[in-house]
PDB file of N, CA and C in Angstrom:
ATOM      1  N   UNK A   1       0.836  -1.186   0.000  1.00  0.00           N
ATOM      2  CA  UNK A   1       0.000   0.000   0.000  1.00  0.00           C
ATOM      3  C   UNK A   1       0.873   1.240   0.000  1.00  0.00           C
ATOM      4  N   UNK A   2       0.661   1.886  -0.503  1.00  0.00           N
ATOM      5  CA  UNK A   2       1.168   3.628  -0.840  1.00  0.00           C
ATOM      6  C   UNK A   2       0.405   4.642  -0.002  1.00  0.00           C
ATOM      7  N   UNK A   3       1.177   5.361   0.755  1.00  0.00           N
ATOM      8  CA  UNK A   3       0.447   5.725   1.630  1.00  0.00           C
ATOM      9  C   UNK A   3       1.184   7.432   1.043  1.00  0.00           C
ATOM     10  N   UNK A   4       0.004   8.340   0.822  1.00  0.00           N
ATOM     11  CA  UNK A   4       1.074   9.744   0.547  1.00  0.00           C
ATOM     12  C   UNK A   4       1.026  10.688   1.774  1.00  0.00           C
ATOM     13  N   UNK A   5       0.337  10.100   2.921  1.00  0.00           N
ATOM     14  CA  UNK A   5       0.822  10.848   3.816  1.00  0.00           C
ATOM     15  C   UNK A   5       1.664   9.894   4.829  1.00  0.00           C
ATOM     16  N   UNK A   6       2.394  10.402   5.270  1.00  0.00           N
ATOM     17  CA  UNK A   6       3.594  10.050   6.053  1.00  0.00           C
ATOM     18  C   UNK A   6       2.930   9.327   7.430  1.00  0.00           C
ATOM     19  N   UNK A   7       1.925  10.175   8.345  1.00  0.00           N
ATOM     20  CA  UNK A   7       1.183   9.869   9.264  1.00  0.00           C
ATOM     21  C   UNK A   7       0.604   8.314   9.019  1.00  0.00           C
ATOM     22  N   UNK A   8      -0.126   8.456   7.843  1.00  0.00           N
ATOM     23  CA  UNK A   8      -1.049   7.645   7.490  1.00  0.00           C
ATOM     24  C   UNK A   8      -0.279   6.026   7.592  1.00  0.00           C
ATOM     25  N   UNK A   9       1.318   6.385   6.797  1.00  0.00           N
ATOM     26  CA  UNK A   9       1.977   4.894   6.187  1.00  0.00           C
ATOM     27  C   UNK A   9       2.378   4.611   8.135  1.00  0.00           C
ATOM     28  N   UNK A  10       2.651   5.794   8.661  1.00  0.00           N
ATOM     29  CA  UNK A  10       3.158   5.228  10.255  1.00  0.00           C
ATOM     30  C   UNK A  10       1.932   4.866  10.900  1.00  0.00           C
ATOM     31  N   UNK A  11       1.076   4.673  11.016  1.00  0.00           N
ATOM     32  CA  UNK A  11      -0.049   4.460  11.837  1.00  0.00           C
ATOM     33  C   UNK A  11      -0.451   2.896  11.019  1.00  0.00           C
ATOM     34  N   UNK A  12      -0.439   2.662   9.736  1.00  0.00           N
ATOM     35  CA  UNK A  12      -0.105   1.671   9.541  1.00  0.00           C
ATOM     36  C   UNK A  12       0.257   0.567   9.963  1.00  0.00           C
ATOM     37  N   UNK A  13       1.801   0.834   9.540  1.00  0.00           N
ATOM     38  CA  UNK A  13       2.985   0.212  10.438  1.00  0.00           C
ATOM     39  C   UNK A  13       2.577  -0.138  11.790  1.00  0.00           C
ATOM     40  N   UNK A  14       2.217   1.074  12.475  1.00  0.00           N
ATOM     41  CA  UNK A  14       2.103   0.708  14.407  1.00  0.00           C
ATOM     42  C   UNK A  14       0.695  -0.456  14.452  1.00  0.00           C
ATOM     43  N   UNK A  15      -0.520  -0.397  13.170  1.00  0.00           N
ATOM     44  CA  UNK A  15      -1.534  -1.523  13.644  1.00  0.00           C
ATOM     45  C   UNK A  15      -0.872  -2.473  12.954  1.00  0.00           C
ATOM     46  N   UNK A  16       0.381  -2.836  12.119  1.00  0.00           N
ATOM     47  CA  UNK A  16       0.253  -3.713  11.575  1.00  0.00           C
ATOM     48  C   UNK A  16       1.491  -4.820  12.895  1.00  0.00           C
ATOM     49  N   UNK A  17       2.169  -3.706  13.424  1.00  0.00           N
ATOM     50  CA  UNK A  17       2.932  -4.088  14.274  1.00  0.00           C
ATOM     51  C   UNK A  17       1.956  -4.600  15.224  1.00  0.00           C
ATOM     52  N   UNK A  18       0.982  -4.161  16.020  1.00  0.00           N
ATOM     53  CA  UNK A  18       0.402  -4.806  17.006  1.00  0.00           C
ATOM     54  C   UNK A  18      -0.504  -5.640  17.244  1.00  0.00           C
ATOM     55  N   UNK A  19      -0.830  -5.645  15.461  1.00  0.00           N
ATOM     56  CA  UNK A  19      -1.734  -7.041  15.348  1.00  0.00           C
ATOM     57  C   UNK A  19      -0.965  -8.152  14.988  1.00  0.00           C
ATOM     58  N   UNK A  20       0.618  -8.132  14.886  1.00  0.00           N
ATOM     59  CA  UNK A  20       1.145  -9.163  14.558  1.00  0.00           C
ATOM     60  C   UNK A  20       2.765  -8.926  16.266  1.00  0.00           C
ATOM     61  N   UNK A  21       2.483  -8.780  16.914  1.00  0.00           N
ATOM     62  CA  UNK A  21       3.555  -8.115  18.010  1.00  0.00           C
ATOM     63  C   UNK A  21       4.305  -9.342  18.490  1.00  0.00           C
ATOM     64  N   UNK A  22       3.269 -10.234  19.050  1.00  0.00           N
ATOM     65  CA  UNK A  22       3.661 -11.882  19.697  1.00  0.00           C
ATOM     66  C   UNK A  22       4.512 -12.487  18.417  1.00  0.00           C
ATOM     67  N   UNK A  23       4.455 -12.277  17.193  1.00  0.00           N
ATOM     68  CA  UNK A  23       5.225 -13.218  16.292  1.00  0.00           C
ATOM     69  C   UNK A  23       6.682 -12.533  16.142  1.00  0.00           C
ATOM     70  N   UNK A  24       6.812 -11.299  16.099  1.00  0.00           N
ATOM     71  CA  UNK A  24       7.379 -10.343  16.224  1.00  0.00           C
ATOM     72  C   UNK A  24       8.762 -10.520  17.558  1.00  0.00           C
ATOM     73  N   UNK A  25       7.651 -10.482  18.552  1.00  0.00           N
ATOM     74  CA  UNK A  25       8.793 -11.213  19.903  1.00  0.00           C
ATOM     75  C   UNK A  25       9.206 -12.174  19.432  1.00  0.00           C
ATOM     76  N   UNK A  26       8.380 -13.274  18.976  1.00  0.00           N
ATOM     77  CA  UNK A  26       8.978 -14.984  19.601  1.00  0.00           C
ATOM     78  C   UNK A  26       9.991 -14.797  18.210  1.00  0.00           C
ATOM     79  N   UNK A  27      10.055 -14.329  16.969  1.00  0.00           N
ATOM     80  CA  UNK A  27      11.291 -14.318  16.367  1.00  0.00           C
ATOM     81  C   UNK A  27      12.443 -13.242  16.584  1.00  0.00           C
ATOM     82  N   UNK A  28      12.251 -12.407  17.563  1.00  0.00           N
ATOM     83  CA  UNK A  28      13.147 -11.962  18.342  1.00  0.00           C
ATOM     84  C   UNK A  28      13.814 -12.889  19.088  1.00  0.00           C
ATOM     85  N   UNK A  29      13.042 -13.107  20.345  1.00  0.00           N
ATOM     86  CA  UNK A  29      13.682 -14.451  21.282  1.00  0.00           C
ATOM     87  C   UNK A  29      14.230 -15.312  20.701  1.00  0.00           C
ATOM     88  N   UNK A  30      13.906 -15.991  19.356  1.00  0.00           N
ATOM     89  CA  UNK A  30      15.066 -17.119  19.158  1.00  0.00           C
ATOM     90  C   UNK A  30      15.938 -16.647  18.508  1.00  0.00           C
ATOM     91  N   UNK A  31      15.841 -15.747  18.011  1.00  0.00           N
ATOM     92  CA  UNK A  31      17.474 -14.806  17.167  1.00  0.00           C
ATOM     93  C   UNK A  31      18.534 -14.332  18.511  1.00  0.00           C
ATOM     94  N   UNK A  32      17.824 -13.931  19.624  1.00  0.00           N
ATOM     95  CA  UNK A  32      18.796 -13.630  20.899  1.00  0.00           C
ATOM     96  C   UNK A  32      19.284 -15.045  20.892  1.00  0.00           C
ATOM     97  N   UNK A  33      18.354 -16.163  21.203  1.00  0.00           N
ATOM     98  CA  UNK A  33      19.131 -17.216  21.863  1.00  0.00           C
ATOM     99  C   UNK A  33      19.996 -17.938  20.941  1.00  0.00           C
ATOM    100  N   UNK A  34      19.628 -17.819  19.738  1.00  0.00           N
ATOM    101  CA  UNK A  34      20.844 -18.110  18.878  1.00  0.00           C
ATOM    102  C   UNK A  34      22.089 -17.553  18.698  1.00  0.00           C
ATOM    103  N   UNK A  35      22.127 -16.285  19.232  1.00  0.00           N
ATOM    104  CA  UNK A  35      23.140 -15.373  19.617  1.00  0.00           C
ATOM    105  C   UNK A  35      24.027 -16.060  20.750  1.00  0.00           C
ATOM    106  N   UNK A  36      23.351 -16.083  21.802  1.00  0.00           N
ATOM    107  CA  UNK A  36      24.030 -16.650  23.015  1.00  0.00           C
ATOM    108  C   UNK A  36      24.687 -18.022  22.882  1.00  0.00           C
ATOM    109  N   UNK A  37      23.616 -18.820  22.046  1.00  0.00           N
ATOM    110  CA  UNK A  37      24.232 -20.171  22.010  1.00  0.00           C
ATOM    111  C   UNK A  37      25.902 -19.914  21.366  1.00  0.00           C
ATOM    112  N   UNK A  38      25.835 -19.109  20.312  1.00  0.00           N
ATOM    113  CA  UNK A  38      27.018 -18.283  19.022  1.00  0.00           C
ATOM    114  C   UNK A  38      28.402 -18.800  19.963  1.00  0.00           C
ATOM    115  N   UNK A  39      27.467 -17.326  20.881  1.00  0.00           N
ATOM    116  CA  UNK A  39      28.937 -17.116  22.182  1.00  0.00           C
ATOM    117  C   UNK A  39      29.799 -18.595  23.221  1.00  0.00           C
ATOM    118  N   UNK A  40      28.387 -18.901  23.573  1.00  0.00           N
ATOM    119  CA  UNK A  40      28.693 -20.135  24.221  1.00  0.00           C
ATOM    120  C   UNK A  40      29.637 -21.495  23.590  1.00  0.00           C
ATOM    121  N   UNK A  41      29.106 -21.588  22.380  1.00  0.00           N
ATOM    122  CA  UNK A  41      30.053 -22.425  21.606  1.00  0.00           C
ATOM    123  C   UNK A  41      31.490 -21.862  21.545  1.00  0.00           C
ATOM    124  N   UNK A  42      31.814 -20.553  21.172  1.00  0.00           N
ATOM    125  CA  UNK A  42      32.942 -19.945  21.272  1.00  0.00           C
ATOM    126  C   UNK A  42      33.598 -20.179  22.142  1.00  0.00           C
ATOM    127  N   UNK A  43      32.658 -19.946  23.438  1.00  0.00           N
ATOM    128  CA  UNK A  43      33.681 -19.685  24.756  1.00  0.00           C
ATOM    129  C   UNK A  43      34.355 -21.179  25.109  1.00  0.00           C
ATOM    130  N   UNK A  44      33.068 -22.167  24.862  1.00  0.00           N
ATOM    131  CA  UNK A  44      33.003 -23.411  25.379  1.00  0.00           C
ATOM    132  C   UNK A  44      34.873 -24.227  24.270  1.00  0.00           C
ATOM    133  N   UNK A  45      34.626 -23.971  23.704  1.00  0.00           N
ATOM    134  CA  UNK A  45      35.596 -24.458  22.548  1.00  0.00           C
ATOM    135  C   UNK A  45      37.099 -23.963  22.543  1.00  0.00           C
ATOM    136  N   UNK A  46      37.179 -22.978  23.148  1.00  0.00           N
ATOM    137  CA  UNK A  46      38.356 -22.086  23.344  1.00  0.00           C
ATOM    138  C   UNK A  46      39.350 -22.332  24.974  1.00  0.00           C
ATOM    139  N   UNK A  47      40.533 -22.672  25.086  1.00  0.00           N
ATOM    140  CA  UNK A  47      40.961 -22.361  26.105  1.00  0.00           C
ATOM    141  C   UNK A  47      41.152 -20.722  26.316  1.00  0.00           C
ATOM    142  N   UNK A  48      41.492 -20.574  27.957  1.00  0.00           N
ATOM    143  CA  UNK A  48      41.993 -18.838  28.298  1.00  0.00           C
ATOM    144  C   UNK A  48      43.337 -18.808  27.483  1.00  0.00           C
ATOM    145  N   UNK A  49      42.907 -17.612  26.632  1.00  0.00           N
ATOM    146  CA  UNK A  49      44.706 -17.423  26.374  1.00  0.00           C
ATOM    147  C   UNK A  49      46.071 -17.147  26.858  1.00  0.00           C
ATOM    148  N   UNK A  50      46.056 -16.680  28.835  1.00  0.00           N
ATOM    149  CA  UNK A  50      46.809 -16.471  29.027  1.00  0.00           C
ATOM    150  C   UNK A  50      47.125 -18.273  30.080  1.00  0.00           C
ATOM    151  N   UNK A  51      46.451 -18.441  30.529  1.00  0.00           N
ATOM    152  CA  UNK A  51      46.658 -20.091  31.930  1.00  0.00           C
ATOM    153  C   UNK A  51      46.465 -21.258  30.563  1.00  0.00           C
ATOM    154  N   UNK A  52      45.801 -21.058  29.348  1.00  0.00           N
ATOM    155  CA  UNK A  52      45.942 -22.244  28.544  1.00  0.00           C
ATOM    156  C   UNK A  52      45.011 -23.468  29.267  1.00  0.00           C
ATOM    157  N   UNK A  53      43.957 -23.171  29.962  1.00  0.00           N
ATOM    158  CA  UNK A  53      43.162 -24.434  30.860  1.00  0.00           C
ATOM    159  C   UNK A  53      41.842 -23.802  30.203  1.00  0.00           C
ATOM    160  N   UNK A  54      40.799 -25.195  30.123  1.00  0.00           N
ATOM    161  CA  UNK A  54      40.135 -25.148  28.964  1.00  0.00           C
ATOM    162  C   UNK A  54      38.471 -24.925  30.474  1.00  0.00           C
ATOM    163  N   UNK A  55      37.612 -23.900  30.616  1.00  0.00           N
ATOM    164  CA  UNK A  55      37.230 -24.004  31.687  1.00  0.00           C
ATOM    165  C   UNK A  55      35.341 -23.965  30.926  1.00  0.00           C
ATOM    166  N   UNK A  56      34.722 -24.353  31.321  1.00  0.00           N
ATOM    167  CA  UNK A  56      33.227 -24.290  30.811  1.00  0.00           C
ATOM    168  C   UNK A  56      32.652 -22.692  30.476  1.00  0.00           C
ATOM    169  N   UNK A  57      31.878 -22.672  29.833  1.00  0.00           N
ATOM    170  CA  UNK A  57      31.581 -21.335  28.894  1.00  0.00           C
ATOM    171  C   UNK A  57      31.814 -20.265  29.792  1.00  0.00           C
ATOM    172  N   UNK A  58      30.353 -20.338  30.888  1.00  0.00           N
ATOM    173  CA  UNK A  58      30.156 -19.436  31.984  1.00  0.00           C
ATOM    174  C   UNK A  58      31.460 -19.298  32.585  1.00  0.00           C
ATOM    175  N   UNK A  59      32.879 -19.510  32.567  1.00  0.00           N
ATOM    176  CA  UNK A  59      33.766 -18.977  33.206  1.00  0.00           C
ATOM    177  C   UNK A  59      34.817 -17.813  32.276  1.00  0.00           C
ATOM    178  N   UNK A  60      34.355 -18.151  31.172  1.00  0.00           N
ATOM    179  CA  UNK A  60      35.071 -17.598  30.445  1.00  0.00           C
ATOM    180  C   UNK A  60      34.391 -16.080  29.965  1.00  0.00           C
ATOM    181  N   UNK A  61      35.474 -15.254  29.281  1.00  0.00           N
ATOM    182  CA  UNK A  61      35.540 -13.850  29.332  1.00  0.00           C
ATOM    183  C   UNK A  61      35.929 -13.088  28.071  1.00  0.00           C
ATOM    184  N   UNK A  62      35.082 -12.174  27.529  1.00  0.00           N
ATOM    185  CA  UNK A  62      35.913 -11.735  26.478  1.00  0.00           C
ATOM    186  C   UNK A  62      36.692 -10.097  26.819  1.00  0.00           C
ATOM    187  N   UNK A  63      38.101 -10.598  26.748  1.00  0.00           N
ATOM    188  CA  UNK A  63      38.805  -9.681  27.056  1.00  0.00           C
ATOM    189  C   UNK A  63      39.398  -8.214  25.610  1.00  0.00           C
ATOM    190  N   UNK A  64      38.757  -7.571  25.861  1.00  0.00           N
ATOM    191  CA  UNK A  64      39.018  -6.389  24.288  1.00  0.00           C
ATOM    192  C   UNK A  64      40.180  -6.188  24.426  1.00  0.00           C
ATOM    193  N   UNK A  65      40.644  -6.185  23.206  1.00  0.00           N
ATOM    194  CA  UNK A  65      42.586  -5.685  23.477  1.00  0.00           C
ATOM    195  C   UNK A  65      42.207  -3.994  22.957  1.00  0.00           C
ATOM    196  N   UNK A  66      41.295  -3.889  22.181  1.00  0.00           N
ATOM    197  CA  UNK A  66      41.317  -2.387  21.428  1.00  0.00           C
ATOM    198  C   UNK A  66      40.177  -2.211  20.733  1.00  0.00           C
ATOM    199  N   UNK A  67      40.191  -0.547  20.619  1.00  0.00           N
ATOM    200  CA  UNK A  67      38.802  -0.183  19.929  1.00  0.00           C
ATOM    201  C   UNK A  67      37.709  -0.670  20.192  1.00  0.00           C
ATOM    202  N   UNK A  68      37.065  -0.464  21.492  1.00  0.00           N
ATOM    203  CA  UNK A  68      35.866  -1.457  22.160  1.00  0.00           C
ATOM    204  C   UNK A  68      35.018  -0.269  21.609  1.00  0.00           C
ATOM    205  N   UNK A  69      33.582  -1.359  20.709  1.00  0.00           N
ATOM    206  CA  UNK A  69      32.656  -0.768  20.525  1.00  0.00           C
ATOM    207  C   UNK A  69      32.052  -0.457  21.499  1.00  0.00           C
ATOM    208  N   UNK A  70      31.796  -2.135  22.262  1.00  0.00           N
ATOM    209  CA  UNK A  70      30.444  -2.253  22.927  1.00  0.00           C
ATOM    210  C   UNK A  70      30.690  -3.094  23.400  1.00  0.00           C
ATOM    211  N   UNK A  71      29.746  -3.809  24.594  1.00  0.00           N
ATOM    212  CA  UNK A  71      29.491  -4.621  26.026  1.00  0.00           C
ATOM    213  C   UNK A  71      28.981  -5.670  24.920  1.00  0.00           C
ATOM    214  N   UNK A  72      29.992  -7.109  24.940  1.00  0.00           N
ATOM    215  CA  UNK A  72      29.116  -8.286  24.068  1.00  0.00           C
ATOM    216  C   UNK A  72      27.537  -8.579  24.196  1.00  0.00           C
ATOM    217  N   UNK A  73      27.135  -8.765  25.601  1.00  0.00           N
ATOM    218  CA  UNK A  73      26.059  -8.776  26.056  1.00  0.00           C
ATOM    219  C   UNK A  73      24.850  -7.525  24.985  1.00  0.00           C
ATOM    220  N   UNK A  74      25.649  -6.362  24.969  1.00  0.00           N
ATOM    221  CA  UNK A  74      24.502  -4.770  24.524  1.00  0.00           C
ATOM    222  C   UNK A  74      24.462  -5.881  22.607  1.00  0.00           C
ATOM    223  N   UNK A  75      25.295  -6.014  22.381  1.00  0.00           N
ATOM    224  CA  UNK A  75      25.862  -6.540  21.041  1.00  0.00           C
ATOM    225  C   UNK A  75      24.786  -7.557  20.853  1.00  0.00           C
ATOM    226  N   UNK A  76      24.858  -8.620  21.504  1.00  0.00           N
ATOM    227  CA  UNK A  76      23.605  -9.834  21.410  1.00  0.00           C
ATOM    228  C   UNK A  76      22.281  -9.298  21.464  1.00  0.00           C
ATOM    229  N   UNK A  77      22.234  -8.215  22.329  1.00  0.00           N
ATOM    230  CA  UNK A  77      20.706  -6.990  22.023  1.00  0.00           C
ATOM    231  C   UNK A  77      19.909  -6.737  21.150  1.00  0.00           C
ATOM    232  N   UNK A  78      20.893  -6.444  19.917  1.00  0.00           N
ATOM    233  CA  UNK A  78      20.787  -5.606  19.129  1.00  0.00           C
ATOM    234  C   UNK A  78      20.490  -6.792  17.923  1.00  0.00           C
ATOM    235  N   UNK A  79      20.529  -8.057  18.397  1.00  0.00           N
ATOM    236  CA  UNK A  79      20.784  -9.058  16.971  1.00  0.00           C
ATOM    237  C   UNK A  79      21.202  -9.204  15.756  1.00  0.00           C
ATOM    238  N   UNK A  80      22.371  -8.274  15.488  1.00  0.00           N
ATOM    239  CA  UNK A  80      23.340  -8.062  14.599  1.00  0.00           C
ATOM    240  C   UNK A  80      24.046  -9.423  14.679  1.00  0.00           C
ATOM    241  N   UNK A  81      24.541 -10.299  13.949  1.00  0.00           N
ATOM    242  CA  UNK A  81      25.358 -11.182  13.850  1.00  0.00           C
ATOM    243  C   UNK A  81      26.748 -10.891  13.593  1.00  0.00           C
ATOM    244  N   UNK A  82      26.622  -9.947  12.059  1.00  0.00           N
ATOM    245  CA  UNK A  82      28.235  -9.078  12.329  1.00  0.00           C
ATOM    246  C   UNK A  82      28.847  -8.777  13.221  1.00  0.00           C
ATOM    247  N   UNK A  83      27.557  -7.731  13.911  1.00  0.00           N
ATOM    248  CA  UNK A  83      28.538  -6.738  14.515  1.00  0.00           C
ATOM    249  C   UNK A  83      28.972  -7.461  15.756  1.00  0.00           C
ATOM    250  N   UNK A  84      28.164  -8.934  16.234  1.00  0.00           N
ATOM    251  CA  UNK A  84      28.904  -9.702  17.546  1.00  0.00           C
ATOM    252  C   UNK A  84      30.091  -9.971  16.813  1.00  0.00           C
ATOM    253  N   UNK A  85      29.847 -10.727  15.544  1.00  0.00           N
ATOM    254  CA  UNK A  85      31.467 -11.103  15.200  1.00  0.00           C
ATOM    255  C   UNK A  85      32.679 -10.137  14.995  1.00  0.00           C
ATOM    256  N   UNK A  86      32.408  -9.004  14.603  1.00  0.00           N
ATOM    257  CA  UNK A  86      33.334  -7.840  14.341  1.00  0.00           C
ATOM    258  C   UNK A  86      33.891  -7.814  15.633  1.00  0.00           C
ATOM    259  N   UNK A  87      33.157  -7.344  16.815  1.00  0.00           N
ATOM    260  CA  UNK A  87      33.363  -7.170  18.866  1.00  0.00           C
ATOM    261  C   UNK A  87      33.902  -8.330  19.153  1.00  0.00           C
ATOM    262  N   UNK A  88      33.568  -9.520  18.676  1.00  0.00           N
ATOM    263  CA  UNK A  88      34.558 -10.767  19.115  1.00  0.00           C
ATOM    264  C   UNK A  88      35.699 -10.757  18.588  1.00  0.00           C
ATOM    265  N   UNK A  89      35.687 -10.536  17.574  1.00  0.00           N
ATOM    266  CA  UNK A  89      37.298 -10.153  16.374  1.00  0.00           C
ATOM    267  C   UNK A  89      38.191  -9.386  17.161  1.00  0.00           C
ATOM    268  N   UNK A  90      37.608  -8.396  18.070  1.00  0.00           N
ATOM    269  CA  UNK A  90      38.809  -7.280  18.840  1.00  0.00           C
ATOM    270  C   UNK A  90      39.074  -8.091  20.461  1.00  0.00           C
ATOM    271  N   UNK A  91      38.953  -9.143  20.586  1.00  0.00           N
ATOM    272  CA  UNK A  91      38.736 -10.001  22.136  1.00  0.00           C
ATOM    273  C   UNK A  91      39.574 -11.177  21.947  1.00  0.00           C
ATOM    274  N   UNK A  92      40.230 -11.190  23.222  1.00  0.00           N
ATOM    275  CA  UNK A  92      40.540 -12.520  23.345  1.00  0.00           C
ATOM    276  C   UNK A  92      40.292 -12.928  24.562  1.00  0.00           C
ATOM    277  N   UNK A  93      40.097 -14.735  24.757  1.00  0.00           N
ATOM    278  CA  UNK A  93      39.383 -15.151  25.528  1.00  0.00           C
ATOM    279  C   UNK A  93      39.651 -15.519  26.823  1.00  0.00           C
ATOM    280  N   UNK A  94      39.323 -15.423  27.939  1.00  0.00           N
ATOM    281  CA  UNK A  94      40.385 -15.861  28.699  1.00  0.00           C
ATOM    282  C   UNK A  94      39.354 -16.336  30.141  1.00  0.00           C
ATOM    283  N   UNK A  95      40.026 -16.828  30.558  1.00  0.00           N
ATOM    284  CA  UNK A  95      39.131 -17.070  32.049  1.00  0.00           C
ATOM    285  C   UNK A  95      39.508 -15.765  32.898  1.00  0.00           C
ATOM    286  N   UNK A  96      37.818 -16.093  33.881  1.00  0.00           N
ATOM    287  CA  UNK A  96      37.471 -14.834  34.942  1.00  0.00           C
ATOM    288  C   UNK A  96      38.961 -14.439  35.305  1.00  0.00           C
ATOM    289  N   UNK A  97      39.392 -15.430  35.826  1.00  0.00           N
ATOM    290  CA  UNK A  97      40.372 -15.135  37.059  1.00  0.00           C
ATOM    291  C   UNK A  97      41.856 -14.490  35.831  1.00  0.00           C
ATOM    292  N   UNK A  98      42.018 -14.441  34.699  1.00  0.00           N
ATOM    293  CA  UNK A  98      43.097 -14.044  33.927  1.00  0.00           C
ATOM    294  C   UNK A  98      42.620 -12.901  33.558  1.00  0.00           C
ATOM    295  N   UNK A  99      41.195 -12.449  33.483  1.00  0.00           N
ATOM    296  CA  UNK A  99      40.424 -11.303  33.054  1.00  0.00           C
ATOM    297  C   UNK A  99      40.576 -10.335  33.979  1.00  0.00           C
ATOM    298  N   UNK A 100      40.803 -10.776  35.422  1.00  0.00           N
ATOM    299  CA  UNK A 100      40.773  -9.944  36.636  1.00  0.00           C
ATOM    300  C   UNK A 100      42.255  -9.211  36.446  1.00  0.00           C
ATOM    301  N   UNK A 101      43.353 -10.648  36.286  1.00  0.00           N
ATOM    302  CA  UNK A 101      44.773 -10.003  36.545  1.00  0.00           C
ATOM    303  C   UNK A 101      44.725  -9.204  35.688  1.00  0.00           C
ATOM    304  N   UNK A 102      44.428  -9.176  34.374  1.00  0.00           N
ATOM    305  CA  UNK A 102      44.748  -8.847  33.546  1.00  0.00           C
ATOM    306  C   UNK A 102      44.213  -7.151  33.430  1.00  0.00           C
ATOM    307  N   UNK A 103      42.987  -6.585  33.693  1.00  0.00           N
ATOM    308  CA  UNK A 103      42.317  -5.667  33.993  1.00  0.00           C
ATOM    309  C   UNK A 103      43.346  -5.066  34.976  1.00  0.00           C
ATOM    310  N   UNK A 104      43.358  -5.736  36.360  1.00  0.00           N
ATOM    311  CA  UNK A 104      43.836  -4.985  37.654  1.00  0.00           C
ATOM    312  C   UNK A 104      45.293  -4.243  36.856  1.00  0.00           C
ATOM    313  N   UNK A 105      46.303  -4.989  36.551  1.00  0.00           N
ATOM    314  CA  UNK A 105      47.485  -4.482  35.382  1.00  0.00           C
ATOM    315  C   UNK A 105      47.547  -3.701  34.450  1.00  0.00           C
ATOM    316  N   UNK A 106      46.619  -3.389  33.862  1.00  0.00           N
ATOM    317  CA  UNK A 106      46.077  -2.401  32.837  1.00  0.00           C
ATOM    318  C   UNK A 106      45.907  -0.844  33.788  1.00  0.00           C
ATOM    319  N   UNK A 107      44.579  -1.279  35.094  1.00  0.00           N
ATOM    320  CA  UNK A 107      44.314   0.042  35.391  1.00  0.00           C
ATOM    321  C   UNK A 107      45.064   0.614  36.803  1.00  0.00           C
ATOM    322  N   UNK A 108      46.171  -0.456  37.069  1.00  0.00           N
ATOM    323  CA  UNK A 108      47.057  -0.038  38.332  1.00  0.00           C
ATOM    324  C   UNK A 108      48.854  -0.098  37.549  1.00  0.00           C
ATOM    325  N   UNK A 109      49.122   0.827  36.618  1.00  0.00           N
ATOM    326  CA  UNK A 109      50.414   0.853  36.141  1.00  0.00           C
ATOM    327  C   UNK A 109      51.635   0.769  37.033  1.00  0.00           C
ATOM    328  N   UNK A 110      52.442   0.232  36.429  1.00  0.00           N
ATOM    329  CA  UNK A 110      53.777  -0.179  37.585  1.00  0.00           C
ATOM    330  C   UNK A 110      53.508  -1.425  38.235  1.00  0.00           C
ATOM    331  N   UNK A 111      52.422  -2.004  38.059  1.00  0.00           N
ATOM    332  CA  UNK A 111      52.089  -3.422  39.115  1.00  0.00           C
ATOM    333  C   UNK A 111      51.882  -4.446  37.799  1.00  0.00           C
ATOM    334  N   UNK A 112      52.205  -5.637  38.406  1.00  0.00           N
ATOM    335  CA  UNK A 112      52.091  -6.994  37.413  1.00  0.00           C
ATOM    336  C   UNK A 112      51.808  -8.026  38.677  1.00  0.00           C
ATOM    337  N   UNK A 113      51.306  -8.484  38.236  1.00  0.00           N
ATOM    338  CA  UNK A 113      49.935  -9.427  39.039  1.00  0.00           C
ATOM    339  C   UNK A 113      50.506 -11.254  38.323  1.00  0.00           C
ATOM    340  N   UNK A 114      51.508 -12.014  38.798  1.00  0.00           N
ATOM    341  CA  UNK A 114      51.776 -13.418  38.820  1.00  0.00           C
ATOM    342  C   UNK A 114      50.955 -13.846  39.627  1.00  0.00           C
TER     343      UNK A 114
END
């Protein structure tokens, strides 16, 4: 439909959105969780790069070396597939506890954390 007023084509849109809203979510929700699963396989598959010990997903961390867009988590939000892979492209992986040293060393200069 051709709508020549602008109002008209948005008001549209908003009933066509809310008579169809629930289908709308539930192919939202499985595009997030396909996201997460993305990550999880990643993490799950990867040892930490700095201890080299291979630890279950939930322990693991993505550490940005540079140019941080964004929070992986805001990234899976947004259901971009790129742009998680682009934000994973600038990360490397590492467990909590190598994520900690590794942070604390970064934002306390002069200190190194064995």
């Amino acid at each position: 439909m051709a709508y020549k007023n602008v109002e008209d084509r948005r008001a549209a849109i908003r009933r066509h959105y809310h008579a169809n809203k629930e289908k709308y979510l539930e192919k939202n929700r499985k595009r997030r969780a396909k996201l997460r699963k993305y990550i999880a396989d990643i993490k799950s598959k990867t040892p930490c790069t700095d201890c080299k010990i291979q630890y279950p997903y939930y322990v693991m961390d993505f550490d940005h070396l540079s140019s941080k867009k964004g929070i992986i988590s805001k990234v899976v939000a947004s259901n971009n597939l790129k742009a998680l892979k682009d934000e994973i492209a600038k990360c490397e992986i590492v467990c909590s506890n190598c994520h900690r040293k590794r942070t604390y060393s970064r934002l306390s200069p002069g200190s190194s954390v064995d």
